[in-house]
C-alpha atoms as a PDB file:
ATOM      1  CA  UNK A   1      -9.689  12.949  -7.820  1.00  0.00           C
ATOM      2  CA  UNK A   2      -9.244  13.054 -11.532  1.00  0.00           C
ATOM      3  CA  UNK A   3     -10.785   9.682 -11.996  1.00  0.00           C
ATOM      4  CA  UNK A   4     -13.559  10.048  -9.443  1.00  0.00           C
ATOM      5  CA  UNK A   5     -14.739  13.504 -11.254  1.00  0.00           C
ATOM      6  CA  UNK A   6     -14.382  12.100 -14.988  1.00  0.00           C
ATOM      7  CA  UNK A   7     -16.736   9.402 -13.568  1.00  0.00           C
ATOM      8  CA  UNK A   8     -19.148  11.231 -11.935  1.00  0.00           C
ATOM      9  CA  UNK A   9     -19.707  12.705 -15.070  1.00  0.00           C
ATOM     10  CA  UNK A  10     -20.155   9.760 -17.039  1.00  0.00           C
ATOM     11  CA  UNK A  11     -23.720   7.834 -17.551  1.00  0.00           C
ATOM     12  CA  UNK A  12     -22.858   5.274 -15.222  1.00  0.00           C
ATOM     13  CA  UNK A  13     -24.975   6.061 -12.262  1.00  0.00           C
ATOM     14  CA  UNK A  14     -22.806   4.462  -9.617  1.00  0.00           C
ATOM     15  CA  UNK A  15     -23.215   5.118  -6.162  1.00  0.00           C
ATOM     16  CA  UNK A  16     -20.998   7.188  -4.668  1.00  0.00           C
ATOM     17  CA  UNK A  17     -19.176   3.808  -2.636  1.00  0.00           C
ATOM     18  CA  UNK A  18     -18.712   2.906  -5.999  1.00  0.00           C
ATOM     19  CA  UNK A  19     -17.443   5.585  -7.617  1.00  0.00           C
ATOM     20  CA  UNK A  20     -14.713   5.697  -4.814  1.00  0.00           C
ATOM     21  CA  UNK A  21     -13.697   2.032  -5.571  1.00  0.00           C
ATOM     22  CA  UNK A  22     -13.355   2.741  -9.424  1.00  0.00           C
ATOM     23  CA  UNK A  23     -11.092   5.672  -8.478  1.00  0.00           C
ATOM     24  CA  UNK A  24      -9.133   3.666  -5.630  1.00  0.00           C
ATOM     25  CA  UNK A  25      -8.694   0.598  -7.928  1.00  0.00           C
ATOM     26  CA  UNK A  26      -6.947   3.037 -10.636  1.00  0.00           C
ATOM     27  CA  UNK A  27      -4.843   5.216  -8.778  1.00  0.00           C
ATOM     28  CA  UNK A  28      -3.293   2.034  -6.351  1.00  0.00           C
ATOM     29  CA  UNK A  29      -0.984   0.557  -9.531  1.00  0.00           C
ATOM     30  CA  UNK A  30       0.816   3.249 -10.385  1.00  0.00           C
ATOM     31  CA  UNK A  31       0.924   4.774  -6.925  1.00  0.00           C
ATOM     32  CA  UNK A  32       2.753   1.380  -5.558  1.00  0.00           C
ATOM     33  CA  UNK A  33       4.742   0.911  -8.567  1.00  0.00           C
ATOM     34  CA  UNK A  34       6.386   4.525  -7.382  1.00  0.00           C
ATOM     35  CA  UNK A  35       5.895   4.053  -4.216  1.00  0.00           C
ATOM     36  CA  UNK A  36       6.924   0.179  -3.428  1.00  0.00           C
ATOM     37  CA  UNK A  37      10.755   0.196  -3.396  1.00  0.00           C
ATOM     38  CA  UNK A  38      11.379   3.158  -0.880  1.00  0.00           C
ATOM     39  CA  UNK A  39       8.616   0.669   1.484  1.00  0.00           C
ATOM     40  CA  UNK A  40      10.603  -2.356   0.820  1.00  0.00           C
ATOM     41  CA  UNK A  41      13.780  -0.589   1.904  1.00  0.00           C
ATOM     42  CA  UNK A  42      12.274   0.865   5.312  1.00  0.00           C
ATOM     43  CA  UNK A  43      10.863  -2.354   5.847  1.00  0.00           C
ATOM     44  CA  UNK A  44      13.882  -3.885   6.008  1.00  0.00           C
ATOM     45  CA  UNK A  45      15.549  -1.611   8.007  1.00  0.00           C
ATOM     46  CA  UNK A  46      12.511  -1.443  10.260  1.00  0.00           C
ATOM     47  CA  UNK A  47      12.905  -5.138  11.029  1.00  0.00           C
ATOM     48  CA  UNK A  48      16.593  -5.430  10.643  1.00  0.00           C
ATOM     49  CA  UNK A  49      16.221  -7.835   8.211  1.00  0.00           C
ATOM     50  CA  UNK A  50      19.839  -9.984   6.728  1.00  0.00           C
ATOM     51  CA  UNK A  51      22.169  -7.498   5.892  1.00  0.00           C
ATOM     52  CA  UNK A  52      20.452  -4.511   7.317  1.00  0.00           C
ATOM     53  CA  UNK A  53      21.825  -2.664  10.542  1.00  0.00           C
ATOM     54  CA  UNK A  54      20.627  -0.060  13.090  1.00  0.00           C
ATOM     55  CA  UNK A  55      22.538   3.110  11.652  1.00  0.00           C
ATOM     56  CA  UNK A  56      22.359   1.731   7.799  1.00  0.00           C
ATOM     57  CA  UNK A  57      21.993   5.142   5.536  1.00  0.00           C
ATOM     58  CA  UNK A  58      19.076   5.214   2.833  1.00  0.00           C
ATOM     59  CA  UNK A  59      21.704   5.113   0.179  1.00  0.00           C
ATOM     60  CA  UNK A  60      22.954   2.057   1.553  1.00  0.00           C
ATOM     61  CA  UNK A  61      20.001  -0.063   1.980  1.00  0.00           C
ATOM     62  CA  UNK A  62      19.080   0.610  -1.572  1.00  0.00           C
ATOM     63  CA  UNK A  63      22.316  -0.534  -3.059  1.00  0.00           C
ATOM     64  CA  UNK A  64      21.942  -3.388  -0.878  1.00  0.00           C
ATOM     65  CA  UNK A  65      18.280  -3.947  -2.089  1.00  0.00           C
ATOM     66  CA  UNK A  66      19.649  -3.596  -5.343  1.00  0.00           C
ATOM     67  CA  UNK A  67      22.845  -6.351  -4.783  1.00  0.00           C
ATOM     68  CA  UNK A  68      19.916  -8.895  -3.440  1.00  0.00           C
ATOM     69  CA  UNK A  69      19.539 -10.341  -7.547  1.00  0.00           C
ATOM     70  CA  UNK A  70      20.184 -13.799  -8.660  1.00  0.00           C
ATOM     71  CA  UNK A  71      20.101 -15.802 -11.150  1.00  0.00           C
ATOM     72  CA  UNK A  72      16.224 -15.403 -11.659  1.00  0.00           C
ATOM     73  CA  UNK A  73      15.809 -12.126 -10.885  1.00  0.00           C
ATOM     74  CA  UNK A  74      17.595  -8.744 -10.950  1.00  0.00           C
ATOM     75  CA  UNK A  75      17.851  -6.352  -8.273  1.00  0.00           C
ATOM     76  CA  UNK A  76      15.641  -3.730  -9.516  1.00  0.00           C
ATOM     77  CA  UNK A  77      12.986  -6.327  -9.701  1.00  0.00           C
ATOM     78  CA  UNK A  78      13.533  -7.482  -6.016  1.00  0.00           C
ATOM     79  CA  UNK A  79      12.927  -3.930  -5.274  1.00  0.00           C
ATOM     80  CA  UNK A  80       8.739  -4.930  -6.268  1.00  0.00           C
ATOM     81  CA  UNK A  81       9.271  -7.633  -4.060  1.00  0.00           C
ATOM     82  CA  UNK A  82       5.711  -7.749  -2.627  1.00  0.00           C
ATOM     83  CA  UNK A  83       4.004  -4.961  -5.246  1.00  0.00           C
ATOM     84  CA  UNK A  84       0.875  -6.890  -5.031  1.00  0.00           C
ATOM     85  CA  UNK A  85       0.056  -7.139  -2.053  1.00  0.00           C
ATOM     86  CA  UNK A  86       0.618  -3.909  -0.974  1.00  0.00           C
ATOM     87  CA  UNK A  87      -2.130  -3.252  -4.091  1.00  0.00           C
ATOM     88  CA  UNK A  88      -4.430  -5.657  -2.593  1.00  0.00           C
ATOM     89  CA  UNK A  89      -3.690  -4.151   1.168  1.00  0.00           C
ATOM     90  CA  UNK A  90      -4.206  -0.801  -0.134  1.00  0.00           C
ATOM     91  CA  UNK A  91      -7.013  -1.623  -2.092  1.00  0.00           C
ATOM     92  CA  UNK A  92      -9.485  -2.447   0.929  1.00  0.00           C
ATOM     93  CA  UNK A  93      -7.835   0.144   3.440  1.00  0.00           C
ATOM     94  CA  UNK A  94      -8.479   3.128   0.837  1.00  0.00           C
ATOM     95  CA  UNK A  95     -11.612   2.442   0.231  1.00  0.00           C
ATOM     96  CA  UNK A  96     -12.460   1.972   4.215  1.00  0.00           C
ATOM     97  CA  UNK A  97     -11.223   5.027   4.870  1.00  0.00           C
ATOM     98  CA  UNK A  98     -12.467   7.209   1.811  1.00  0.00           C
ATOM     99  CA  UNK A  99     -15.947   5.992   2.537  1.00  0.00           C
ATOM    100  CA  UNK A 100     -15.655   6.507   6.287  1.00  0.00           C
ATOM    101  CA  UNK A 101     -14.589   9.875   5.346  1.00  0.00           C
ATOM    102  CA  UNK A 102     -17.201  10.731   3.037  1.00  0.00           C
ATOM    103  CA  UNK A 103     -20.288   9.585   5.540  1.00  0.00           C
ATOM    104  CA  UNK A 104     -18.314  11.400   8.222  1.00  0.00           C
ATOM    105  CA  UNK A 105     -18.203  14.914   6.142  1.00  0.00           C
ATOM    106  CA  UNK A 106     -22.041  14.251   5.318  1.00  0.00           C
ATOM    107  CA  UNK A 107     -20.856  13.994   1.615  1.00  0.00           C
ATOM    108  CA  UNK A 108     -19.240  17.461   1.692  1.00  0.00           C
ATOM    109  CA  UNK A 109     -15.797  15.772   0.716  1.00  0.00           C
ATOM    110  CA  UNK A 110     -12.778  17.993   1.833  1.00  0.00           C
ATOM    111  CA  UNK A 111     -13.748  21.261   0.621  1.00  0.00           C
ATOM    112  CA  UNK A 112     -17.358  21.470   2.587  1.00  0.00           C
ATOM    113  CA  UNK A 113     -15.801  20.778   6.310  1.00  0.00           C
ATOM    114  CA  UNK A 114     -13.208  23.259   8.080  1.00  0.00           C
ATOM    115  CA  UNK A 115      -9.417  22.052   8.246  1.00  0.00           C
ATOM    116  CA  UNK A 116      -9.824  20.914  12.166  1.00  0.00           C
ATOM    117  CA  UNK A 117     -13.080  18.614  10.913  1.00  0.00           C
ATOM    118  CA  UNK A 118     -11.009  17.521   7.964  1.00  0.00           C
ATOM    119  CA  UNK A 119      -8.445  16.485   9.688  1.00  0.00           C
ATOM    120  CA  UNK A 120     -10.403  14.792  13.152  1.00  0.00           C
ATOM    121  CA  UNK A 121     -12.527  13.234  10.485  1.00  0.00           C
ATOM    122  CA  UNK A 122      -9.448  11.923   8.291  1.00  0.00           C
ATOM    123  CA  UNK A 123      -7.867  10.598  11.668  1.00  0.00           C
ATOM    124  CA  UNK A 124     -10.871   8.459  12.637  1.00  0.00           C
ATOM    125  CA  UNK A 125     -11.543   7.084   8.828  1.00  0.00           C
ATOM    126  CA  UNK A 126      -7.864   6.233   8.706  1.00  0.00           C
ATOM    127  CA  UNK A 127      -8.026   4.958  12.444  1.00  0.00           C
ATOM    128  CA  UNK A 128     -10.943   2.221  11.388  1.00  0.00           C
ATOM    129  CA  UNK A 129      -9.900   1.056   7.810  1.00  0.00           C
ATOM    130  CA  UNK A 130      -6.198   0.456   9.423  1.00  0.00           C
ATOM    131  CA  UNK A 131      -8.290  -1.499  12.541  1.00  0.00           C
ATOM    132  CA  UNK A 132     -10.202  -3.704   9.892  1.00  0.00           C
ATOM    133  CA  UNK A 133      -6.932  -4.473   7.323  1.00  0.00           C
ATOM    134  CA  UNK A 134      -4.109  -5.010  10.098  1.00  0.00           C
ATOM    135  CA  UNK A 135      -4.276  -8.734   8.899  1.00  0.00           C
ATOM    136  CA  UNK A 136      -2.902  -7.609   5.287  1.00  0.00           C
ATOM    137  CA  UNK A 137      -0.754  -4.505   6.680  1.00  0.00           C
ATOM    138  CA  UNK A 138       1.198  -7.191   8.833  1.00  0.00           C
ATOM    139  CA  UNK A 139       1.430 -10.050   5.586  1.00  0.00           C
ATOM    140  CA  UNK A 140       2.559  -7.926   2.737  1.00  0.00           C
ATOM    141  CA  UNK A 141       5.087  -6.471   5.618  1.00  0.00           C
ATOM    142  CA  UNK A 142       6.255 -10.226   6.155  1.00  0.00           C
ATOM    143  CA  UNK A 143       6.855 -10.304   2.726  1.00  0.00           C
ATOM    144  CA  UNK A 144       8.817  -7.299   2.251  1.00  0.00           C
ATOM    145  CA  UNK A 145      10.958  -7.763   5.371  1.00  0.00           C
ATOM    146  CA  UNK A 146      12.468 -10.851   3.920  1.00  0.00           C
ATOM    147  CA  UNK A 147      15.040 -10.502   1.951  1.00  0.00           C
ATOM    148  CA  UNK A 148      15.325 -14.230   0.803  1.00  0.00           C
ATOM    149  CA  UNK A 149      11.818 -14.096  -0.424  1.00  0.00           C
ATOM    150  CA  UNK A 150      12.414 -14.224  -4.563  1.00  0.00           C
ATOM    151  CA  UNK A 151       9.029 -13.782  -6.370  1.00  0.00           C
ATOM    152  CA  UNK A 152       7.764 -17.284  -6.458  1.00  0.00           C
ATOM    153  CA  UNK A 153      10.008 -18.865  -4.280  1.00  0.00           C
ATOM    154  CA  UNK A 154       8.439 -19.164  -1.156  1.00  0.00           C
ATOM    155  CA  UNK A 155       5.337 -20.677  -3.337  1.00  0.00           C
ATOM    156  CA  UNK A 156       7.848 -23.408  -4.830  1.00  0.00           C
ATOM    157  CA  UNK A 157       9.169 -24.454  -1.583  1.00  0.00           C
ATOM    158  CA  UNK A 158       5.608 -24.454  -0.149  1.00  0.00           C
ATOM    159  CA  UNK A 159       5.858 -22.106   2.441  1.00  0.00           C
ATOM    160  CA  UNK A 160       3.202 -19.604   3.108  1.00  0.00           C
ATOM    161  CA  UNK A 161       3.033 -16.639   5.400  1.00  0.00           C
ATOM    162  CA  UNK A 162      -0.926 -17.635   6.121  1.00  0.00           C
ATOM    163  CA  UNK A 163      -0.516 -20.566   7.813  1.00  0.00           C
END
């Protein structure tokens, strides 16, 4: 919101769409950079990846996150295993659903529509941006659910989750 006001008050004359982006494309990094190694870990234990089990504590997973370093990489770094594309996931599917939002409220934003519009209205934006980025929601969770997957390795052997 912070970025979004200071540039609605700037000289830019942006569209609204536009404005949204901006904000979206600034608040993603840091956002995923906090928010990335708790996703990695329930990822993991989502999927039962190699060394996670049904029953595995928080606490647990993270140490074994951590443990996952080699010789080109440590394990705090493993724990951003997949940072970008969650930006570039969350990049489309934010601004989907904070533009679906916005035509749905009429441009009121979330303090001109009740809480029970709000939230019907945040449902069905959030409801059609994850409908449209499922293809990068299920890729950067590939990514993240492999535990063998050292930045840059998969690249070097030639393996790609597209294909």
């Amino acid at each position: 919101d912070a970025v979004k006001s200071s540039l609605k008050g700037s000289d830019l004359g942006l569209p609204k769409w536009a404005l949204t982006s901006l904000a979206v494309g600034a608040a993603l990094p840091p956002y995923w950079l906090i928010r990335n190694p708790s996703e990695l870990v329930k990822t993991r234990l989502q999927v039962g990846a190699e060394g996670y089990y049904e029953g595995m504590s928080t606490v647990d997973a993270f140490r074994l996150a951590l443990s996952n370093g080699n010789s080109t990489s440590d394990g705090v770094s493993d724990l951003y295993q997949g940072y970008s594309e969650n930006v570039l996931y969350g990049f489309p599917a934010d601004i989907i659903k904070f533009v679906a939002y916005d035509t749905l409220t009429g441009g009121k934003g979330k303090k001109g529509v009740s809480p029970v519009d709000g939230a019907v209205f945040g449902a069905m934006s959030t409801a059609f941006a994850q409908v449209l980025t499922t293809p990068l929601d299920v890729l950067r969770n590939r990514i993240m659910a492999d535990p063998k997957n050292v930045a840059g390795a998969d690249e070097a052997a030639g393996l790609s989750y597209v294909d």
